[in-house]
C-alpha atoms as a PDB file:
ATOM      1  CA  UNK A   1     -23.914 -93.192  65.840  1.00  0.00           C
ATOM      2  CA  UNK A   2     -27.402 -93.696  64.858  1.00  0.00           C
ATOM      3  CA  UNK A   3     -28.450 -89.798  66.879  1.00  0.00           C
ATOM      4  CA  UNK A   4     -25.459 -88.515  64.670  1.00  0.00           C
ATOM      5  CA  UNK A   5     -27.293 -89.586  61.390  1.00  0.00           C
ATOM      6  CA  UNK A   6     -30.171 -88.111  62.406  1.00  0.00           C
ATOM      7  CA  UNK A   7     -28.587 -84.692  63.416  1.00  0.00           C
ATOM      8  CA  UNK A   8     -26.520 -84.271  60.393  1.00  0.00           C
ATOM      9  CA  UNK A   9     -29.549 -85.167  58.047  1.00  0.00           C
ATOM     10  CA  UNK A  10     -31.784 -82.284  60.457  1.00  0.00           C
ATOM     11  CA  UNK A  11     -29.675 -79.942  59.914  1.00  0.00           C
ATOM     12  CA  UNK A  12     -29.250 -80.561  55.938  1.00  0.00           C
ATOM     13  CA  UNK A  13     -33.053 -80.511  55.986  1.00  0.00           C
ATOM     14  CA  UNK A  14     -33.068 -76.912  57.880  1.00  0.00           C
ATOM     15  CA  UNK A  15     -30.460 -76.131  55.624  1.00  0.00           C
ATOM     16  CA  UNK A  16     -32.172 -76.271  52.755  1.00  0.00           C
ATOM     17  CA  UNK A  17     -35.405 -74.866  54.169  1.00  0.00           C
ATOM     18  CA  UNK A  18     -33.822 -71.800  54.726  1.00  0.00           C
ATOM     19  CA  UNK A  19     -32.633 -71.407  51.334  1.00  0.00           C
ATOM     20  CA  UNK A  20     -35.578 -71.844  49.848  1.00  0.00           C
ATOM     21  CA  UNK A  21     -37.430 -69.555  51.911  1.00  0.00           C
ATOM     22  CA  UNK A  22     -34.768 -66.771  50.812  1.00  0.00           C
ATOM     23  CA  UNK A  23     -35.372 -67.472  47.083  1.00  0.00           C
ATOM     24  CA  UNK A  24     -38.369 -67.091  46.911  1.00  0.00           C
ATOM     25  CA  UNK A  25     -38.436 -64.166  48.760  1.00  0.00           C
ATOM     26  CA  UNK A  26     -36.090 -62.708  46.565  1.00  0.00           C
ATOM     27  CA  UNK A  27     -38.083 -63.649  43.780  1.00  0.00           C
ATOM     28  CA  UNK A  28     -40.652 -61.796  44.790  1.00  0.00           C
ATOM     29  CA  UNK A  29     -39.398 -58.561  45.296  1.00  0.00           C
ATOM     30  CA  UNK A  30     -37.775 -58.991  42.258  1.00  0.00           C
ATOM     31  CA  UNK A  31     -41.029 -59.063  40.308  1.00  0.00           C
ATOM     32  CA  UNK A  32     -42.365 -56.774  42.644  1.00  0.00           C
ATOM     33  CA  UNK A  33     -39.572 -53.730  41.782  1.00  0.00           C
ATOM     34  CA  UNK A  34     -40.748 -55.011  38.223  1.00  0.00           C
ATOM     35  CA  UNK A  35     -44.054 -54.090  38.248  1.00  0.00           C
ATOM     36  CA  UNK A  36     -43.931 -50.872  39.999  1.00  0.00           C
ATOM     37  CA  UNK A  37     -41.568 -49.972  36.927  1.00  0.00           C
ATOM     38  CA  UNK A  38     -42.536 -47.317  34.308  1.00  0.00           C
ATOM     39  CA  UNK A  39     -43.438 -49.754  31.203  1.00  0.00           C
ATOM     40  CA  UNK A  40     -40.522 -49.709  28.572  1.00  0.00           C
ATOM     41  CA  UNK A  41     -41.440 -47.857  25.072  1.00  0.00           C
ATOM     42  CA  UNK A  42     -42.272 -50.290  22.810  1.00  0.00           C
ATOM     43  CA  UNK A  43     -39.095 -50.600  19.712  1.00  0.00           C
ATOM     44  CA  UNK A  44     -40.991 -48.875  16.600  1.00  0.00           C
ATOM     45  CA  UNK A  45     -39.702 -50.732  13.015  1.00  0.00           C
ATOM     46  CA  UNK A  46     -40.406 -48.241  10.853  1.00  0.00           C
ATOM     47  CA  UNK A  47     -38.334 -47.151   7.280  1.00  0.00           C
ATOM     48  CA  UNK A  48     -38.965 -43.292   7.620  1.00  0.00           C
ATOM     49  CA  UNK A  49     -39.615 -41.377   4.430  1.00  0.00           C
ATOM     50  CA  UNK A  50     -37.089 -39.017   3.767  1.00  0.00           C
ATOM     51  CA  UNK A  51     -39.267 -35.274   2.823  1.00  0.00           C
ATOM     52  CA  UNK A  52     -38.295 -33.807  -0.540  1.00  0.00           C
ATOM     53  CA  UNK A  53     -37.138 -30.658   1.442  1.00  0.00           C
ATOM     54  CA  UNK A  54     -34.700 -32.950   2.963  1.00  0.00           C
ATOM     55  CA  UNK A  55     -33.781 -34.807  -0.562  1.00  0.00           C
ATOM     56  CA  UNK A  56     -32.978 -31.317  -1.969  1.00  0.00           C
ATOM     57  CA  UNK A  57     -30.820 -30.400   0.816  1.00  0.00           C
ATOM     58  CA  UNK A  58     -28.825 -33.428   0.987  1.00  0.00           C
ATOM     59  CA  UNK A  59     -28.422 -33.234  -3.087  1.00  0.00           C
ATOM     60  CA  UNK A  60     -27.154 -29.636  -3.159  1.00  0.00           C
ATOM     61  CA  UNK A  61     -24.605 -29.895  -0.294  1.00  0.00           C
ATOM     62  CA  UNK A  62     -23.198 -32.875  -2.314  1.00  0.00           C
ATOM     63  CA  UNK A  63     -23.458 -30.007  -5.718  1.00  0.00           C
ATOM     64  CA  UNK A  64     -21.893 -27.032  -3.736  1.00  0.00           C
ATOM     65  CA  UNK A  65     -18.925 -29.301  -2.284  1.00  0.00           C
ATOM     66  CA  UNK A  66     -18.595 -30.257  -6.395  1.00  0.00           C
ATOM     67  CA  UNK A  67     -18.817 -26.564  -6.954  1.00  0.00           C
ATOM     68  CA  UNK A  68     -15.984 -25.894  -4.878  1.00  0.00           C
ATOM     69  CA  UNK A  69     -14.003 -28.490  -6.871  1.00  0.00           C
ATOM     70  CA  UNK A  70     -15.452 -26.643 -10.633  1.00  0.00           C
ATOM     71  CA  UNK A  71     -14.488 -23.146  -9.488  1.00  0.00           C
ATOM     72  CA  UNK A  72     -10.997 -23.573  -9.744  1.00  0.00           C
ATOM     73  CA  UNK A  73     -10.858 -26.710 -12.359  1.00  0.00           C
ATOM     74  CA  UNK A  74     -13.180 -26.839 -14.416  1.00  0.00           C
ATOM     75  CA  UNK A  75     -11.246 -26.548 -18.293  1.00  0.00           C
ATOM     76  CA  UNK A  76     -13.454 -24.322 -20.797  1.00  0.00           C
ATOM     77  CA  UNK A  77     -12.384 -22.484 -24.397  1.00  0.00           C
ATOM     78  CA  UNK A  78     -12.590 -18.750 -24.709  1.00  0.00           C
ATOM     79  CA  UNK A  79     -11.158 -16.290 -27.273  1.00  0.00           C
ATOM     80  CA  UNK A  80      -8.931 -19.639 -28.859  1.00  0.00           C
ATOM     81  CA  UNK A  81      -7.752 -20.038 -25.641  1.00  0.00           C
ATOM     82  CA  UNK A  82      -7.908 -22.629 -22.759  1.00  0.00           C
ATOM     83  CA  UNK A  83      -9.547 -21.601 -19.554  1.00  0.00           C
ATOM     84  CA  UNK A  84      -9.657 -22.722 -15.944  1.00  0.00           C
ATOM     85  CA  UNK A  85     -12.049 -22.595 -13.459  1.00  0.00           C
ATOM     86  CA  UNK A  86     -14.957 -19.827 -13.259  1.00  0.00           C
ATOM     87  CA  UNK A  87     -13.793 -18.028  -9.684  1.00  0.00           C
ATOM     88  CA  UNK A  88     -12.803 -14.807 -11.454  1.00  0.00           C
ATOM     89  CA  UNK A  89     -16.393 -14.247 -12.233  1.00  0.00           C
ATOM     90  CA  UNK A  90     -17.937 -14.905  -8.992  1.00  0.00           C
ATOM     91  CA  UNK A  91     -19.706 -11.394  -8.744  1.00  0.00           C
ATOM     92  CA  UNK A  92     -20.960 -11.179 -12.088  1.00  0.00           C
ATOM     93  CA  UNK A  93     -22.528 -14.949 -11.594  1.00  0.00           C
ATOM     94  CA  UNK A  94     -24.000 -13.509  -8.463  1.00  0.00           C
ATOM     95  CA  UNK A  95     -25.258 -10.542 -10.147  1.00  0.00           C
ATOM     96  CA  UNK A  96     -26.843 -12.711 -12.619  1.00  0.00           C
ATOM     97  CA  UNK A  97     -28.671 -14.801 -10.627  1.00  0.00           C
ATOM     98  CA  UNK A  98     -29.765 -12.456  -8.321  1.00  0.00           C
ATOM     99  CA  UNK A  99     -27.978 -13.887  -5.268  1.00  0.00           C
ATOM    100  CA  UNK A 100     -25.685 -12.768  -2.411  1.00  0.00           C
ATOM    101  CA  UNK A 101     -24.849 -16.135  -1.397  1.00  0.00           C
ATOM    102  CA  UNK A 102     -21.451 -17.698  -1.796  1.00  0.00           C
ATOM    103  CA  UNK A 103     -20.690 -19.838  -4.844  1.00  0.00           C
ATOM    104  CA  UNK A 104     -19.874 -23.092  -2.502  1.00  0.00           C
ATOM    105  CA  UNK A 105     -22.698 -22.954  -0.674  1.00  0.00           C
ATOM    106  CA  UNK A 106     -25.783 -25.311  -1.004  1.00  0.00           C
ATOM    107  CA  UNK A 107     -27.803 -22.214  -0.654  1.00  0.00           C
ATOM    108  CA  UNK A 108     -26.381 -20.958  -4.071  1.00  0.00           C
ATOM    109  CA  UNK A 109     -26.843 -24.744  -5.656  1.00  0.00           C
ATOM    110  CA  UNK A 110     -30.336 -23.978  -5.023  1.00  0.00           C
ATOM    111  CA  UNK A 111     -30.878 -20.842  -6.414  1.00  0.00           C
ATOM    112  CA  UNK A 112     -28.286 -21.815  -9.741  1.00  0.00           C
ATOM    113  CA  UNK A 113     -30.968 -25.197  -9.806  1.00  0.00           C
ATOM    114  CA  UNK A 114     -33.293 -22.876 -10.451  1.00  0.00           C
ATOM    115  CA  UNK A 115     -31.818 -20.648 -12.860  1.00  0.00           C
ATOM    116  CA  UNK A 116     -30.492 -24.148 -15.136  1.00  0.00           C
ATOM    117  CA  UNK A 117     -33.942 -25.694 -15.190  1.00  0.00           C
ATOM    118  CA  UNK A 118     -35.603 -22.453 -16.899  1.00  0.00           C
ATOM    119  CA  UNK A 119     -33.115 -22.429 -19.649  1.00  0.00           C
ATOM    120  CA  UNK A 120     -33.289 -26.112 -19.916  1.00  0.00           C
ATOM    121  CA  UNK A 121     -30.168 -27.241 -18.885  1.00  0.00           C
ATOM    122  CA  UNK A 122     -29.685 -30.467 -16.019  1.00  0.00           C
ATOM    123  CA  UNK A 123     -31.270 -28.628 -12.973  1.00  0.00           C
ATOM    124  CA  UNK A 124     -28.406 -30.341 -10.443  1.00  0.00           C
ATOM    125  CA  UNK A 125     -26.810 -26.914  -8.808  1.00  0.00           C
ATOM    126  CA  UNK A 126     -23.214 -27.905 -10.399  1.00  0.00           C
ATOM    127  CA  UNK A 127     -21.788 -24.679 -12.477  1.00  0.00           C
ATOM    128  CA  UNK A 128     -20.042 -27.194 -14.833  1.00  0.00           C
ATOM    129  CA  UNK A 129     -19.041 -26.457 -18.332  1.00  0.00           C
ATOM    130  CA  UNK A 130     -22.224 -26.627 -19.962  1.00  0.00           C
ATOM    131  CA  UNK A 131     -24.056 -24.048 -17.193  1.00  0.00           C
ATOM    132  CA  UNK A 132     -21.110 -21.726 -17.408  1.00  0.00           C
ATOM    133  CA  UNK A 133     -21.198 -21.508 -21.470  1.00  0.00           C
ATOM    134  CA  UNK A 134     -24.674 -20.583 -20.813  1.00  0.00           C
ATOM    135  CA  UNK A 135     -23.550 -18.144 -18.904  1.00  0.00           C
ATOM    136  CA  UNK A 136     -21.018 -16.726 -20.657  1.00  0.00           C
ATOM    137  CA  UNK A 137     -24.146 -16.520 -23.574  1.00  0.00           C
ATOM    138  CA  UNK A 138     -26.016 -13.939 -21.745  1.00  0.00           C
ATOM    139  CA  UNK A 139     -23.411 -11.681 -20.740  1.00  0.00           C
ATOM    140  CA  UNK A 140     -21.349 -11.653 -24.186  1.00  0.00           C
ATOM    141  CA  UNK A 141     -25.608 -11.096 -25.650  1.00  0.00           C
ATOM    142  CA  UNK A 142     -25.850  -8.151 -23.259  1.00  0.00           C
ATOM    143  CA  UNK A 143     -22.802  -6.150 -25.195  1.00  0.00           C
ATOM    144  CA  UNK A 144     -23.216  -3.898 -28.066  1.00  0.00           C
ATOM    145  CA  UNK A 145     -24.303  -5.871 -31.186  1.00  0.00           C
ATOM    146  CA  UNK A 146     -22.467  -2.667 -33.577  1.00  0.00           C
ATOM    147  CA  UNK A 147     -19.454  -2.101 -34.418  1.00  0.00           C
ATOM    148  CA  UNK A 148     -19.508   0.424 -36.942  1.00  0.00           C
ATOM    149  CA  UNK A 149     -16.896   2.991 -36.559  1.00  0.00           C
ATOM    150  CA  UNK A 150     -18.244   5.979 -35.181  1.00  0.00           C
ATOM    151  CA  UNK A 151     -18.419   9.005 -37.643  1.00  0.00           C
ATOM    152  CA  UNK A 152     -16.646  12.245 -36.297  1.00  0.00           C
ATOM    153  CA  UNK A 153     -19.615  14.534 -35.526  1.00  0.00           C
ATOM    154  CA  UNK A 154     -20.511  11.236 -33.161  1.00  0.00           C
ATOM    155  CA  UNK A 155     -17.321  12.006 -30.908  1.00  0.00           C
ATOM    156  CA  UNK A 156     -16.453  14.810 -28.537  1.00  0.00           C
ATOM    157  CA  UNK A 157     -13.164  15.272 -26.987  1.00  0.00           C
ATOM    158  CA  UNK A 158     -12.441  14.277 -23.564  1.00  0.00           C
ATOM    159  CA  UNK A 159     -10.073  16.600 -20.918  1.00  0.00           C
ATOM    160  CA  UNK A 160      -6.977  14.799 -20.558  1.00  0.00           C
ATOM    161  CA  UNK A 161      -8.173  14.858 -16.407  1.00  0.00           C
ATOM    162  CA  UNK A 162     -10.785  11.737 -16.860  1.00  0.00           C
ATOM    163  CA  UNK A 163      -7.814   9.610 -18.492  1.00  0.00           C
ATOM    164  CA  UNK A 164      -5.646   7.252 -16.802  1.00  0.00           C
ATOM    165  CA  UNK A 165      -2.757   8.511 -18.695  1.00  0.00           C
ATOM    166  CA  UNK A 166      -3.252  12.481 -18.868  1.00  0.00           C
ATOM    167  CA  UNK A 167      -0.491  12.368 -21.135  1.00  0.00           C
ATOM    168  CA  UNK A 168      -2.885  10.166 -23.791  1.00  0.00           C
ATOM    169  CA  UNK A 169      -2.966  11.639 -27.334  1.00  0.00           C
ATOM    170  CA  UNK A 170      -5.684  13.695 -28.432  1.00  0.00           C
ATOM    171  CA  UNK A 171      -7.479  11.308 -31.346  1.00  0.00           C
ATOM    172  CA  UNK A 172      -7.251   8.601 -28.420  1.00  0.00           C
ATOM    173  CA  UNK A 173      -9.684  10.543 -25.590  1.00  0.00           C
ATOM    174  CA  UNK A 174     -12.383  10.756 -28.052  1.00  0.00           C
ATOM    175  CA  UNK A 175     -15.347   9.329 -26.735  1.00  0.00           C
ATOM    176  CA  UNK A 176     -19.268   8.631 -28.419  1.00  0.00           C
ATOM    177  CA  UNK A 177     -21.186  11.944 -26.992  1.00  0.00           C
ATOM    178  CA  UNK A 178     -23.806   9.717 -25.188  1.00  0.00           C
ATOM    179  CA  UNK A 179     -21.398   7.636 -23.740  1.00  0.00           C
ATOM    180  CA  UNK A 180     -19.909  10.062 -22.068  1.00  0.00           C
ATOM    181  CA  UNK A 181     -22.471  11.656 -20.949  1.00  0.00           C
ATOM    182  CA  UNK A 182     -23.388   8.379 -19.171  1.00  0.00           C
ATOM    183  CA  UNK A 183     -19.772   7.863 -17.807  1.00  0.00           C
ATOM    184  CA  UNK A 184     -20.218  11.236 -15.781  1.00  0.00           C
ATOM    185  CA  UNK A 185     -22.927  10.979 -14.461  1.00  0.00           C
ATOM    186  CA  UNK A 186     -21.996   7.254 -13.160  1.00  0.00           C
ATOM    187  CA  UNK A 187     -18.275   8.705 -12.026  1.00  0.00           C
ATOM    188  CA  UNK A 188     -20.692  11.275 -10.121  1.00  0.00           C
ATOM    189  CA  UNK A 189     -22.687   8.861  -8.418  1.00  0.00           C
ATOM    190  CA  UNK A 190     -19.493   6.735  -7.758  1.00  0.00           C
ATOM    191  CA  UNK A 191     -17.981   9.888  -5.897  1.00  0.00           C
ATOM    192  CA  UNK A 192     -21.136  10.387  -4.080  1.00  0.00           C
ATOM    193  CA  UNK A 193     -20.798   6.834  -2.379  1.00  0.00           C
ATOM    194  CA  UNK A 194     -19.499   6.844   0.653  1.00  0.00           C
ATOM    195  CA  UNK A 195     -18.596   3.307   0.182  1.00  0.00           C
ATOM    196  CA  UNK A 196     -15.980   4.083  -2.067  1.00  0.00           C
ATOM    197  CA  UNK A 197     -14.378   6.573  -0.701  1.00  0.00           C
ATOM    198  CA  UNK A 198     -13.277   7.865  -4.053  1.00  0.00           C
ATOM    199  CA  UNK A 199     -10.422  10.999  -3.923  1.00  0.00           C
ATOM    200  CA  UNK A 200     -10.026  13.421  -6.869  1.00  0.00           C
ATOM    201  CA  UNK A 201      -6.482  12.542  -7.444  1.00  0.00           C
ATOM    202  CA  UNK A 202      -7.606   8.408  -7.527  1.00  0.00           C
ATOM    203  CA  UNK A 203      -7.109   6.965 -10.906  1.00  0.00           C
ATOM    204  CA  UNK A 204      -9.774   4.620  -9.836  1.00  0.00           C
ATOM    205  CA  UNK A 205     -12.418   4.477 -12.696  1.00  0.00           C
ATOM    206  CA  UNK A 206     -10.227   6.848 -15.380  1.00  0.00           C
ATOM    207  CA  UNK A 207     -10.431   6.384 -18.486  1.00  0.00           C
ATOM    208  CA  UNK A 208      -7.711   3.935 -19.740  1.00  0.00           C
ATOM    209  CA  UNK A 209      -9.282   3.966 -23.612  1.00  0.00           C
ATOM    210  CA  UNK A 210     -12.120   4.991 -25.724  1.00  0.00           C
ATOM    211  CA  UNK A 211     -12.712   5.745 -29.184  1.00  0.00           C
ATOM    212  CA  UNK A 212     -10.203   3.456 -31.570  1.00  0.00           C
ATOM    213  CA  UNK A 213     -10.041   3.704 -35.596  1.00  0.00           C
ATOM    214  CA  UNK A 214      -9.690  -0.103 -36.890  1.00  0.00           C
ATOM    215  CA  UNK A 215      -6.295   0.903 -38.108  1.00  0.00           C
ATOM    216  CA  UNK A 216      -5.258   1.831 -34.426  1.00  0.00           C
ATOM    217  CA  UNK A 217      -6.909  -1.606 -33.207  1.00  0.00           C
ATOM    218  CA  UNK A 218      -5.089  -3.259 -36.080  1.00  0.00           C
ATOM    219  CA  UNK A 219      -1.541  -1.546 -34.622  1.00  0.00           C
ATOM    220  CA  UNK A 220      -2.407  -3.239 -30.867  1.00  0.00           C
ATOM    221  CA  UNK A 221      -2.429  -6.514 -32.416  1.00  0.00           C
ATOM    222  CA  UNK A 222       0.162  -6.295 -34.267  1.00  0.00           C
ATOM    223  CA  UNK A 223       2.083  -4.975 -31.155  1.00  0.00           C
ATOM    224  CA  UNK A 224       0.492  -7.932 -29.147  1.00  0.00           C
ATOM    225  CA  UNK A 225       0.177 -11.180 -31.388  1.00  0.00           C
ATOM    226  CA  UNK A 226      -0.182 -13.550 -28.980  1.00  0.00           C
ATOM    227  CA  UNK A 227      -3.239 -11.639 -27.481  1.00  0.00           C
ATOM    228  CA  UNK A 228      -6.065 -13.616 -29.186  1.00  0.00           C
ATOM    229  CA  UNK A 229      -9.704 -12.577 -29.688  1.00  0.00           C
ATOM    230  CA  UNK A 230     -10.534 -12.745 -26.442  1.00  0.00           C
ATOM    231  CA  UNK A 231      -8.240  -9.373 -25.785  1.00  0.00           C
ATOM    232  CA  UNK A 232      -7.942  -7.283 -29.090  1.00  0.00           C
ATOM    233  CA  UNK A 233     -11.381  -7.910 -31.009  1.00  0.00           C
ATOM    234  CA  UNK A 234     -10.368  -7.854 -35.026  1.00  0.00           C
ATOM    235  CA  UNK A 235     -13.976  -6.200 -34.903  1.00  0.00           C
ATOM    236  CA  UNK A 236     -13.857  -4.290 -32.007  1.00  0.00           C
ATOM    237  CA  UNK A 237     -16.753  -2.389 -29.954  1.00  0.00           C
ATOM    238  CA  UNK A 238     -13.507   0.238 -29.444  1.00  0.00           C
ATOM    239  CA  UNK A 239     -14.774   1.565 -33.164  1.00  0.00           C
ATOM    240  CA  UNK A 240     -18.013   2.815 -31.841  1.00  0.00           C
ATOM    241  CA  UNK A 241     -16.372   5.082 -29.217  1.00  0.00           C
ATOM    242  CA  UNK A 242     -19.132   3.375 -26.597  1.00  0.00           C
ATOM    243  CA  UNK A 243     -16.680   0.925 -25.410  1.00  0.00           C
ATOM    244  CA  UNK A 244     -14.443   2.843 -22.402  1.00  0.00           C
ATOM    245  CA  UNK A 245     -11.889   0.520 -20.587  1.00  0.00           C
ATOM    246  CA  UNK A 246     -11.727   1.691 -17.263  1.00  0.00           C
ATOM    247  CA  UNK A 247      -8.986   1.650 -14.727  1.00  0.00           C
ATOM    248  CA  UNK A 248     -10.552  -0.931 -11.757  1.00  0.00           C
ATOM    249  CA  UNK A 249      -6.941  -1.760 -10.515  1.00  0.00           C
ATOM    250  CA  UNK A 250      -3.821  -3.841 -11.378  1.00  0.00           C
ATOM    251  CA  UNK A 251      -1.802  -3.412 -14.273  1.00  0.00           C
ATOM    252  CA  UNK A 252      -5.202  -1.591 -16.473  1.00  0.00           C
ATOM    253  CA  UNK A 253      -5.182  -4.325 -19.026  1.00  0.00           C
ATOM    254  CA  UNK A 254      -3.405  -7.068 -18.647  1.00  0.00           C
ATOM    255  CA  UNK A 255      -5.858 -10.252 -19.504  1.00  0.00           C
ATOM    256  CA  UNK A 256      -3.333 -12.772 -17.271  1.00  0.00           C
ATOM    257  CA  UNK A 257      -4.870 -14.758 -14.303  1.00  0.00           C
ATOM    258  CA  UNK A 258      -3.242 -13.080 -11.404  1.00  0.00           C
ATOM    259  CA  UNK A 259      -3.885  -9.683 -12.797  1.00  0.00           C
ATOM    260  CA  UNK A 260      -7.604 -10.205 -13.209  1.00  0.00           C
ATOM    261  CA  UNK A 261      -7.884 -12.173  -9.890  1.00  0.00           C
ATOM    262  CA  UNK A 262      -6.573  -8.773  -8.345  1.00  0.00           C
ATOM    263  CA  UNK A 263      -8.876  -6.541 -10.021  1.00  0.00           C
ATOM    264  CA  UNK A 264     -12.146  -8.361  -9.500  1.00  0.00           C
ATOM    265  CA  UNK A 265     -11.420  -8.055  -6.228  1.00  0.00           C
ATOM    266  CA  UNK A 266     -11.354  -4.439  -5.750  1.00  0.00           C
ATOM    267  CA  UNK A 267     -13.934  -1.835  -4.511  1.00  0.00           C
ATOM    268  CA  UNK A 268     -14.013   0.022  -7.871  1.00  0.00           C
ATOM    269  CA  UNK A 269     -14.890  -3.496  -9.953  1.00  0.00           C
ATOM    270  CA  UNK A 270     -17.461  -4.344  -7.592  1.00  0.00           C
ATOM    271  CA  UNK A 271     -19.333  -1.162  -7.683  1.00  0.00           C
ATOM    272  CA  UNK A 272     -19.000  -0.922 -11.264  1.00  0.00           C
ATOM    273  CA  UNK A 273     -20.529  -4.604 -11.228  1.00  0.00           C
ATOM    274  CA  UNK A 274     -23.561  -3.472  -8.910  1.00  0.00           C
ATOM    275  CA  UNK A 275     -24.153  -0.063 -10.230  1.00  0.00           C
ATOM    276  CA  UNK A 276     -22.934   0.878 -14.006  1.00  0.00           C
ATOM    277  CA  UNK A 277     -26.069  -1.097 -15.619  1.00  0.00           C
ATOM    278  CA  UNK A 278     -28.104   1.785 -14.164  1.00  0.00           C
ATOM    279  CA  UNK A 279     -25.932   4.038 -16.262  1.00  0.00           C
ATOM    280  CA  UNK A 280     -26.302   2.074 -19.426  1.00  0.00           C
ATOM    281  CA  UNK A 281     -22.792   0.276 -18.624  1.00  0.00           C
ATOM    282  CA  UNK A 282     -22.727  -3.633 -19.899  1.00  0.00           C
ATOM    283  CA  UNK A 283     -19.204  -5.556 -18.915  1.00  0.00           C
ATOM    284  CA  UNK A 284     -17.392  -7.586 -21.041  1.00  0.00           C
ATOM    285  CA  UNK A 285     -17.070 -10.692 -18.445  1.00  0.00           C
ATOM    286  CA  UNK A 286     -13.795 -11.555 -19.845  1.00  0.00           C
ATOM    287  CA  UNK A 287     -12.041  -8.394 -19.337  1.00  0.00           C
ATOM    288  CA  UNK A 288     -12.548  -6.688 -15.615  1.00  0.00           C
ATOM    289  CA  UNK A 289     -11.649  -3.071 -17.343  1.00  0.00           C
ATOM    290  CA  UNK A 290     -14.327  -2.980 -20.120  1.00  0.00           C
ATOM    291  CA  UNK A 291     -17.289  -1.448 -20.584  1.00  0.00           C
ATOM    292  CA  UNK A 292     -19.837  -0.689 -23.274  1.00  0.00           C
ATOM    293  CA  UNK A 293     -22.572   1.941 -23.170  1.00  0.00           C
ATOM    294  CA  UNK A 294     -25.792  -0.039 -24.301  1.00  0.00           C
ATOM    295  CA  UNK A 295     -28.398   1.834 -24.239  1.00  0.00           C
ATOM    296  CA  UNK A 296     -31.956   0.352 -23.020  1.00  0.00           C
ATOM    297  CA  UNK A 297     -34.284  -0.404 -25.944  1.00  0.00           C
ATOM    298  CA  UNK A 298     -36.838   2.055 -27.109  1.00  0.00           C
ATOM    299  CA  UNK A 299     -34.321   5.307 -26.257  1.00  0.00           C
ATOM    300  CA  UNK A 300     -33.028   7.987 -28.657  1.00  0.00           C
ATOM    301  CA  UNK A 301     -29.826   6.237 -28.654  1.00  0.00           C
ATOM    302  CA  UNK A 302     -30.728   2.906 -29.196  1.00  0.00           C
ATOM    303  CA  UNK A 303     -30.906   3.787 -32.933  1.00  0.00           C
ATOM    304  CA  UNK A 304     -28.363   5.559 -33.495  1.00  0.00           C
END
């Protein structure tokens, strides 16, 4: 019994032994793997500055996505009347500004930043109401600042052929001498585009109306009473026979939404838009169709 004690306790001991052994060799290639491993990159703590570059490009994302939001929302007053949203102007905005780049787009934010903080205004990229009145400013301060009728040796008759409405009465295709002049030679260089693509038989930039007497202009309204300022002028630049409303597409002039949305959106309004100030051509923003002859300061014209 005594031999059995001693055998169980031997083997207990060897037991043991062994397991120990195997430990500690495991231990050591477990610190050996360890240090032939590539040292771990220390964790760096660090609050990063953010560039301005970045700021600015963060800020006007966050001003086009609100841009995208004013274009179509954004409640103004025109003419005694209630506007909506600025998208029917998006290529004279461009023009103004000087920039190809969409009106959503942070890239335009930028570039409208710009434009605000020279005239004073909050330099955030968002066309909101106060931007857009500004605007609105410089285009209506671009238009003719007369509107004395014009006197009869001023106006020459137009062929029926450059009107809209070839049937149009004769006192209503006068035109102001140097404003026609000026229309030709822009309805030449509109022809001469291939972009265009102009045909002889287009009505595409006709004439739809020149020269009106302030009795005439005072017959539209009373034909139209609902029209406001903002589409038949009680002083209109129509008396000067520089004023020519021109056919750009649509219904010719029809001051709704949907009509306008149409024509600012046609080959002949945008070329107009890009090309008739070389011509002498201003736009009235409001109206796609109108156009007054303003001629550059300094000229003959000018003072007449």
């Amino acid at each position: 019994m005594k031999n059995r004690r001693v055998h169980i306790l031997l083997t207990i001991a060897v037991l043991f032994v062994v397991a120990t052994v195997a430990s500690v060799t495991a231990l050591t290639s477990s610190q050996s793997r360890r240090s032939n491993a590539p040292p771990k990159r220390p964790v760096e703590l660090t609050n990063r500055t953010i560039s301005p570059s970045e700021s600015s490009s963060t800020a006007f994302s966050a001003a086009a996505a609100q841009n995208a939001i004013l274009r179509n929302e954004v409640t103004w007053t025109f003419g005694g009347k209630q506007q909506r949203g600025w998208y029917l102007y998006d290529l004279l905005i461009g023009k103004t500004l000087d920039t190809p780049h969409d009106p959503i787009t942070s890239e335009f934010a930028t570039i409208l930043a710009k434009w605000q903080k020279k005239r004073g205004l909050r330099a955030d990229g968002q066309l909101d109401e106060a931007s857009l009145m500004k605007l609105v400013s410089h285009w209506q301060g671009d238009r003719l600042k007369t509107r004395e009728p014009a006197t009869p040796d001023q106006l020459i008759l137009a062929p029926a052929t450059d009107f809209y409405d070839p049937g149009r009465a004769t006192e209503l295709r006068q035109v102001e001498r140097n404003t026609y002049e000026a229309y030709k030679q822009m309805i030449a260089a509109a022809h001469a585009d291939p972009s265009l693509n102009l045909k002889s038989t287009d009505k595409y930039l006709k004439i739809v109306s020149a020269f009106r007497s302030p009795e005439y202009q005072e017959q539209l309204r009373r034909q139209s009473p609902n029209s406001g300022s903002a589409g038949l002028a009680v002083n209109s630049p129509h008396f000067t026979g520089r004023a020519l409303d021109i056919y750009v597409g649509g219904s010719p002039v029809d001051t709704k939404d949907a009509n306008r949305a149409i024509q600012v959106n046609t080959p002949a309004y945008r070329w107009l838009v890009h090309n008739a100030e070389r011509f002498g051509f201003r736009p009235y923003f409001y109206e796609p169709w109108h156009w007054e002859y303003v001629p550059q300061k300094g000229t003959k014209e000018d003072t007449k």
